[in-house]
Every structure is written in structure tokens, then in C-alpha cells.
PDB file of N, CA and C in Angstrom:
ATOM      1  N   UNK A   1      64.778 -13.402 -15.572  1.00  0.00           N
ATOM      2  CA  UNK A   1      65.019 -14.475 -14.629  1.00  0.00           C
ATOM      3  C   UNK A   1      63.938 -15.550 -14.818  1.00  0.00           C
ATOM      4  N   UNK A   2      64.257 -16.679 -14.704  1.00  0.00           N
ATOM      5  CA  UNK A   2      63.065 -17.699 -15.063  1.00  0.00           C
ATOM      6  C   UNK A   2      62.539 -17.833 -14.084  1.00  0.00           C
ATOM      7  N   UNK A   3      61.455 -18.833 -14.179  1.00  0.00           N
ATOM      8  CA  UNK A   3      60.547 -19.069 -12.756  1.00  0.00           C
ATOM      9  C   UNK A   3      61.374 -20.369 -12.211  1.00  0.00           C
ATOM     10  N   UNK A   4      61.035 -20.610 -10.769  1.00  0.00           N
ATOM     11  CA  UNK A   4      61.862 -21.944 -10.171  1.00  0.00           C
ATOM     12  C   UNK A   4      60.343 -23.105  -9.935  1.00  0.00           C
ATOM     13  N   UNK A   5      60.646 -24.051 -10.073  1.00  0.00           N
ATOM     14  CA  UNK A   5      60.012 -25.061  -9.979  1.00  0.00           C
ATOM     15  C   UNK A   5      59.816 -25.654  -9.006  1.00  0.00           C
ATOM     16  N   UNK A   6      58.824 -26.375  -7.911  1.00  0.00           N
ATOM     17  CA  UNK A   6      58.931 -27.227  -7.179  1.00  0.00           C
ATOM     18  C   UNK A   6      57.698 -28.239  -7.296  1.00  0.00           C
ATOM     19  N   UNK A   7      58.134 -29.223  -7.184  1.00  0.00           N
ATOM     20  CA  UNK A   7      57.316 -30.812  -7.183  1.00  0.00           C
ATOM     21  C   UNK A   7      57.777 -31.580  -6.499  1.00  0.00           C
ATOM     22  N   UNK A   8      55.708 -31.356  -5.728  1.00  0.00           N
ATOM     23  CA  UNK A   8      55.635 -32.087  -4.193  1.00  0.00           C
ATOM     24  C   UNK A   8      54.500 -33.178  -4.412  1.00  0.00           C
ATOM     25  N   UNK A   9      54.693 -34.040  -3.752  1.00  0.00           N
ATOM     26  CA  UNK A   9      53.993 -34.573  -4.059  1.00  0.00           C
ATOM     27  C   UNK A   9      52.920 -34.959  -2.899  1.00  0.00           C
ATOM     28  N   UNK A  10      51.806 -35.097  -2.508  1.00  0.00           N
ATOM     29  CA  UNK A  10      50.537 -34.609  -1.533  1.00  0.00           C
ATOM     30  C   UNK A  10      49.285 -35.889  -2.034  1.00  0.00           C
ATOM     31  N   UNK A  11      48.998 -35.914  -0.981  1.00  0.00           N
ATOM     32  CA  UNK A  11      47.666 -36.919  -0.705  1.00  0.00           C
ATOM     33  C   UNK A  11      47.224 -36.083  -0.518  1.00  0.00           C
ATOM     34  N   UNK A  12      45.462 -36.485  -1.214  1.00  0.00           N
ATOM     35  CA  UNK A  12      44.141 -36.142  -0.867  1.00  0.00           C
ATOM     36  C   UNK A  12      43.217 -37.007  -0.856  1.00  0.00           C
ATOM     37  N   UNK A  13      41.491 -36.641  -0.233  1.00  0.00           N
ATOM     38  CA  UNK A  13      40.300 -37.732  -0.735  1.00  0.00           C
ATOM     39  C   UNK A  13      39.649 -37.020  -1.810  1.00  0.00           C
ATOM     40  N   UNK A  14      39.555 -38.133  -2.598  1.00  0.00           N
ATOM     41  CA  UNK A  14      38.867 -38.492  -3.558  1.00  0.00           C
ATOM     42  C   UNK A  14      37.289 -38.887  -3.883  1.00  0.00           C
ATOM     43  N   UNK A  15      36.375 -38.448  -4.041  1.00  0.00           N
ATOM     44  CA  UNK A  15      35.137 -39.255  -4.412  1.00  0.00           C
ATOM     45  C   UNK A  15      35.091 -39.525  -5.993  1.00  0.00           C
ATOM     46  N   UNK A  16      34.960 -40.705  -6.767  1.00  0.00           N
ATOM     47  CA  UNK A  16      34.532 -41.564  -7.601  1.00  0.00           C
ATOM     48  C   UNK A  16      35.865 -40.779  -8.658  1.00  0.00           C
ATOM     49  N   UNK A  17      37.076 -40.318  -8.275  1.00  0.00           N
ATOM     50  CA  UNK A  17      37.973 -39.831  -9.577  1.00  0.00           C
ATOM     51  C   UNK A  17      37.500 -38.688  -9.454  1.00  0.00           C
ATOM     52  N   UNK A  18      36.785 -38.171  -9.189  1.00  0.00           N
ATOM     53  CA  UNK A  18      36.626 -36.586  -9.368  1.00  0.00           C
ATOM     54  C   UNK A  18      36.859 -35.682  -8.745  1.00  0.00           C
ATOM     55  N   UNK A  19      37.780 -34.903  -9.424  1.00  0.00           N
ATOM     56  CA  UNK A  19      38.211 -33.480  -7.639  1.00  0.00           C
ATOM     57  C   UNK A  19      38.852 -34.357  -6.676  1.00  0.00           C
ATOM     58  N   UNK A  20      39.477 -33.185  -6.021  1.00  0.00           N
ATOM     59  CA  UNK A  20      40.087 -33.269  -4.569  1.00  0.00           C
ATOM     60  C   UNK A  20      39.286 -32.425  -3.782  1.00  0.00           C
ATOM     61  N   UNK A  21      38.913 -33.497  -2.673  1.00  0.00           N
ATOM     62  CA  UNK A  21      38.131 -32.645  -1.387  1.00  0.00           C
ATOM     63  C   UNK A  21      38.944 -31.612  -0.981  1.00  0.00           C
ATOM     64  N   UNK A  22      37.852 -30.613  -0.852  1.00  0.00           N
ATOM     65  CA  UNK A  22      39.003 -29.125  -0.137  1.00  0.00           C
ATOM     66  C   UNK A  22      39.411 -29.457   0.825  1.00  0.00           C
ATOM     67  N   UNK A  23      40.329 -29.228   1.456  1.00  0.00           N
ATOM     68  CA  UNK A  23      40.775 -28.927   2.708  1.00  0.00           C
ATOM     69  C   UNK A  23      41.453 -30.451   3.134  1.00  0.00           C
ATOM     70  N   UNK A  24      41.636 -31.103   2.238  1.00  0.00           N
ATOM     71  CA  UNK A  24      42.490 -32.858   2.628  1.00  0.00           C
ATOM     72  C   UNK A  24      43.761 -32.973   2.039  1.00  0.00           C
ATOM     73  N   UNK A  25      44.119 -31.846   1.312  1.00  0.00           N
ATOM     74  CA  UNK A  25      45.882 -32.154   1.187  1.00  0.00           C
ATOM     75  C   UNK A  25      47.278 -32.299   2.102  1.00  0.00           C
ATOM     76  N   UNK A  26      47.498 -33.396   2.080  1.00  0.00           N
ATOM     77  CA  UNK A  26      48.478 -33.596   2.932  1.00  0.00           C
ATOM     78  C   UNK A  26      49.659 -34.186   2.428  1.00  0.00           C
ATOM     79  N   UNK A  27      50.771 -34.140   3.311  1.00  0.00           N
ATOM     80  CA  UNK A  27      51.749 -35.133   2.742  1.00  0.00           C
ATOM     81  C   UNK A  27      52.104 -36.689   3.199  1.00  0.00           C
ATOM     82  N   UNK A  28      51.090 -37.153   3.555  1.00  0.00           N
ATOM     83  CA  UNK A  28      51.103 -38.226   4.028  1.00  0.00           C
ATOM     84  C   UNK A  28      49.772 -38.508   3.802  1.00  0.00           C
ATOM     85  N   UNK A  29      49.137 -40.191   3.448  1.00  0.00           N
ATOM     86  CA  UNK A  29      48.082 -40.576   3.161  1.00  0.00           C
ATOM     87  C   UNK A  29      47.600 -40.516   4.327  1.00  0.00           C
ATOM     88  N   UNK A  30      47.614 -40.824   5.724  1.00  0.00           N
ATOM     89  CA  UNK A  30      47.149 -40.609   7.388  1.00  0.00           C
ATOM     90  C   UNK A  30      46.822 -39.275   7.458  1.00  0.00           C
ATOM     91  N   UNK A  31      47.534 -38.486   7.180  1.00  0.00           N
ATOM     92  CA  UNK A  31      46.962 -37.077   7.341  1.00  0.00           C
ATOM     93  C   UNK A  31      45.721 -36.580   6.635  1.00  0.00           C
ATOM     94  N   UNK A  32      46.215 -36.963   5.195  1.00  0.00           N
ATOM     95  CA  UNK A  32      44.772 -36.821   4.218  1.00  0.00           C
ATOM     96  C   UNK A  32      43.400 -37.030   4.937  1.00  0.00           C
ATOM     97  N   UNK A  33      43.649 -38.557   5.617  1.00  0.00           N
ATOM     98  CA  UNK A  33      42.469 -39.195   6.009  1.00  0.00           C
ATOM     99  C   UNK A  33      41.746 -37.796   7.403  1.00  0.00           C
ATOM    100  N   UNK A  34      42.890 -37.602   8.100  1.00  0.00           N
ATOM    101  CA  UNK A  34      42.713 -36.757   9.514  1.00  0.00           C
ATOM    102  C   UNK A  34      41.802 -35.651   8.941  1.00  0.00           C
ATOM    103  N   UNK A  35      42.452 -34.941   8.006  1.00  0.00           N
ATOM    104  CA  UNK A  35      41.931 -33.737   7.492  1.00  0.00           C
ATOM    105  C   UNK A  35      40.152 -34.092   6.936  1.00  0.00           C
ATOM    106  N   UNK A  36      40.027 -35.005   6.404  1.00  0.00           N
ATOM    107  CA  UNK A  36      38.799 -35.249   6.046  1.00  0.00           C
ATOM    108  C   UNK A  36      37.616 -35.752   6.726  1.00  0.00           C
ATOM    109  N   UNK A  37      37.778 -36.700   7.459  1.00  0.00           N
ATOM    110  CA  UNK A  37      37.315 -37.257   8.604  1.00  0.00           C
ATOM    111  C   UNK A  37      37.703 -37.320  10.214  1.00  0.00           C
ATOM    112  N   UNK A  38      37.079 -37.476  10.834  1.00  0.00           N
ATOM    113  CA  UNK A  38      37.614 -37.848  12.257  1.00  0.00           C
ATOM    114  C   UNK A  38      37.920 -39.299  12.276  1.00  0.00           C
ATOM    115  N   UNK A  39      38.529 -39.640  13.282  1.00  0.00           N
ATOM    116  CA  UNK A  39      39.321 -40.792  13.736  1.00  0.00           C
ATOM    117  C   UNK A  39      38.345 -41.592  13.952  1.00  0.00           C
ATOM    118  N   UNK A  40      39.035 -42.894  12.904  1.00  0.00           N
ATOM    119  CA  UNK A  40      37.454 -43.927  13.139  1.00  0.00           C
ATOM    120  C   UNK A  40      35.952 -44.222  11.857  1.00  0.00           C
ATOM    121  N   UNK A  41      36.169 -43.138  11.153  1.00  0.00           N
ATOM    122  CA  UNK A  41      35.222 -43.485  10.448  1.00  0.00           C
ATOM    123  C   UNK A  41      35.551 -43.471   9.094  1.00  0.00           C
ATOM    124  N   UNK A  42      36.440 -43.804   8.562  1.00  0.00           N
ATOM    125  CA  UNK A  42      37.061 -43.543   7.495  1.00  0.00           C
ATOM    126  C   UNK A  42      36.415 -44.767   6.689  1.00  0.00           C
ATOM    127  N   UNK A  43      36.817 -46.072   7.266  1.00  0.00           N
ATOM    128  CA  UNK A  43      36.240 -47.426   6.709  1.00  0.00           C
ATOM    129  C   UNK A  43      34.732 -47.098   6.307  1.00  0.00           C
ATOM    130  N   UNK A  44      33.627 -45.968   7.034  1.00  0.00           N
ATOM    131  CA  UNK A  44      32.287 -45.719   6.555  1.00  0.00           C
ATOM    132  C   UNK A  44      32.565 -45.100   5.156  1.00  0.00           C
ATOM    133  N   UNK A  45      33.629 -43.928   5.311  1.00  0.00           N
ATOM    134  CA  UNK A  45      33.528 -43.030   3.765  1.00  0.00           C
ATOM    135  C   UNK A  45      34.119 -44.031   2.647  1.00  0.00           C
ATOM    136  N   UNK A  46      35.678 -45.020   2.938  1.00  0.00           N
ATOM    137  CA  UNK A  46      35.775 -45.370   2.445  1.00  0.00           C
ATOM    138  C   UNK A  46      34.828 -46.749   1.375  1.00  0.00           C
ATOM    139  N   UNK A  47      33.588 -47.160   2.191  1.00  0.00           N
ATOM    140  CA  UNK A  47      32.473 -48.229   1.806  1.00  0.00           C
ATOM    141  C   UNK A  47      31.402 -47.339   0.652  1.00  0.00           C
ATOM    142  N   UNK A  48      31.227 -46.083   1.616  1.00  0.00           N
ATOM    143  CA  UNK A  48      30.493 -44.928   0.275  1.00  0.00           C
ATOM    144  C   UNK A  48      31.458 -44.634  -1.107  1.00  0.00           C
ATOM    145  N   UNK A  49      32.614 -45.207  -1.449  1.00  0.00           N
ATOM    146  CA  UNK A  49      33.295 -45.019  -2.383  1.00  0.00           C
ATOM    147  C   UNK A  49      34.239 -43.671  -2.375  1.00  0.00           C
ATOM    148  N   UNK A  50      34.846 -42.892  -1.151  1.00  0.00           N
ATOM    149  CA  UNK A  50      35.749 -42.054  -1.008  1.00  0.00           C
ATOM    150  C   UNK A  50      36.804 -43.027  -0.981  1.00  0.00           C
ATOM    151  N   UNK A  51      37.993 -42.103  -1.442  1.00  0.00           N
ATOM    152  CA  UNK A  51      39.618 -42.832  -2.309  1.00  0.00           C
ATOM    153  C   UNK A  51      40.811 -42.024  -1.716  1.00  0.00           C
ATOM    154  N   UNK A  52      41.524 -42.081  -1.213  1.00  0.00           N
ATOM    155  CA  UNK A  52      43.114 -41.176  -0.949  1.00  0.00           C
ATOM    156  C   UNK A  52      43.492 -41.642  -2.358  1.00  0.00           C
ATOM    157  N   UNK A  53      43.928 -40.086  -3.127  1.00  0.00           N
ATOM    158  CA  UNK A  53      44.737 -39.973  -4.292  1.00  0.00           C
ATOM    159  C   UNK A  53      46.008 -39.657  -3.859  1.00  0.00           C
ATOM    160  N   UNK A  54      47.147 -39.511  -4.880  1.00  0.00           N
ATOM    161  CA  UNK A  54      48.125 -39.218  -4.734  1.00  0.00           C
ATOM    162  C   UNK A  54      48.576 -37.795  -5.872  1.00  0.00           C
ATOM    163  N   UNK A  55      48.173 -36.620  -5.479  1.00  0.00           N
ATOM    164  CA  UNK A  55      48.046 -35.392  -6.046  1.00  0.00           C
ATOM    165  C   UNK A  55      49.477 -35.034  -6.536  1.00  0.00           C
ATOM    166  N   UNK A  56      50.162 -34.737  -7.510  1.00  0.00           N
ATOM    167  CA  UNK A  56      50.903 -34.066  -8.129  1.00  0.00           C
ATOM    168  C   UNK A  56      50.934 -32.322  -7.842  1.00  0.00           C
ATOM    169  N   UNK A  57      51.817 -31.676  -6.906  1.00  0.00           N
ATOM    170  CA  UNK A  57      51.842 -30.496  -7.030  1.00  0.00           C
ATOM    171  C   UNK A  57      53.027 -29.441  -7.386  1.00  0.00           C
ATOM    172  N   UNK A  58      52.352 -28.232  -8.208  1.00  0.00           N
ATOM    173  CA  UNK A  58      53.505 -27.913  -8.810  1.00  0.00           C
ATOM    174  C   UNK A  58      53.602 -26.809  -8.826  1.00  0.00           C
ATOM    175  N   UNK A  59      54.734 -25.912  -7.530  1.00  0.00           N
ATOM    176  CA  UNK A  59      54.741 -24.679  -6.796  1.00  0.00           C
ATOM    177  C   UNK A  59      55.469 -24.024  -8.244  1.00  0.00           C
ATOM    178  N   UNK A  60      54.913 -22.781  -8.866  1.00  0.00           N
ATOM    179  CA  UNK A  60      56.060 -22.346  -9.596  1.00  0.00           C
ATOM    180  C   UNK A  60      56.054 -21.054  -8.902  1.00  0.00           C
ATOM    181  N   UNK A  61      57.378 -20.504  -8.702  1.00  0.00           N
ATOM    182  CA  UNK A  61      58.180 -18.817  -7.613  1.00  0.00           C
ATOM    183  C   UNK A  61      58.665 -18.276  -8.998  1.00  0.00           C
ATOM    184  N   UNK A  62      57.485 -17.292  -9.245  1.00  0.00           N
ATOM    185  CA  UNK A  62      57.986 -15.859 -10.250  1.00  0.00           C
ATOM    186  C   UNK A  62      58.458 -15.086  -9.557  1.00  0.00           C
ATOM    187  N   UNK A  63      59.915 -15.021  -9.421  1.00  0.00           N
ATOM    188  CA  UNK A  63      60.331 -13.533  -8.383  1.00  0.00           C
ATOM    189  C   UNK A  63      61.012 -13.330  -9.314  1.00  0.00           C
ATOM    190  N   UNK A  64      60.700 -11.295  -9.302  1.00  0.00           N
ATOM    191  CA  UNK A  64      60.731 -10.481 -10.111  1.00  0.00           C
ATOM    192  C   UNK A  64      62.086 -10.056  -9.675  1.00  0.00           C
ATOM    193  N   UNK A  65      63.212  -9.306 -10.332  1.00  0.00           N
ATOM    194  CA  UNK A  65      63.951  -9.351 -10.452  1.00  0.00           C
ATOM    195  C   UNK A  65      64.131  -7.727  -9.348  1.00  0.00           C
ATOM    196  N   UNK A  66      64.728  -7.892  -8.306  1.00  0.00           N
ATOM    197  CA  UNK A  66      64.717  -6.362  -7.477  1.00  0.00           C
ATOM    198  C   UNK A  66      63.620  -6.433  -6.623  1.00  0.00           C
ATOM    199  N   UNK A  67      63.093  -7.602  -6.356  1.00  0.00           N
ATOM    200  CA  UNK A  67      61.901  -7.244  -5.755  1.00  0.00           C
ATOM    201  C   UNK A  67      61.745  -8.510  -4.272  1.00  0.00           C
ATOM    202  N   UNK A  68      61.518  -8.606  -3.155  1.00  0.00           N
ATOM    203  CA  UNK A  68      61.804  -9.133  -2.465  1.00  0.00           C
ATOM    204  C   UNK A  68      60.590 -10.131  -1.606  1.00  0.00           C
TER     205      UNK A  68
END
């Protein structure tokens, strides 16, 4: 049985291109921001050079054949 594919596509923050901050994936760029910061200070991280990316994700489901 092959594997099934899914592609989602998810916001995160960013510092300078590198990595995705843990814990900021979202599906919406507003959420990203929520998850990373509190309300309000975003314009500070964003002046230190933090970025909302737009993350590519790609669920692959190996289900084994008889197995649930």
C-alpha cells in the first residue's frame, strides 16, 4: 500500500531566514504572530528583524496494511 500525502501549508516566525521558532506554527499569519508573542509587541520583534514565513508542510500516513 503506498503512503498518502498531505500538503498544508502553515505560518511561522522567522529570525534572519533561519529555522522556524518552536512552537509558532500556525495556519494563519495572526496566529503565528499569537503563538510567538503577546498582543502588542510584535512591531518590537518585528524592528529586531523577526519575519512570519510561509512553511511548506508535508504529512506523509504509512498505514500498514491490517493495522489500525
Amino acid at each position: 500500500m503506498s503512503a498518502r500525502f498531505k500538503h498544508k501549508r502553515m505560518y511561522a516566525v522567522s529570525l534572519d531566514r533561519v529555522g522556524i521558532i518552536a512552537g509558532t506554527m500556525a495556519y494563519s499569519r495572526k496566529a503565528a504572530i499569537e503563538c510567538f508573542t503577546p498582543l502588542g509587541q510584535w512591531e518590537m520583534y518585528k524592528r529586531s528583524g523577526y519575519r512570519t514565513v510561509l512553511a511548506k508542510v508535508q504529512v506523509i500516513d504509512k498505514r500498514t496494511p491490517g493495522v489500525r
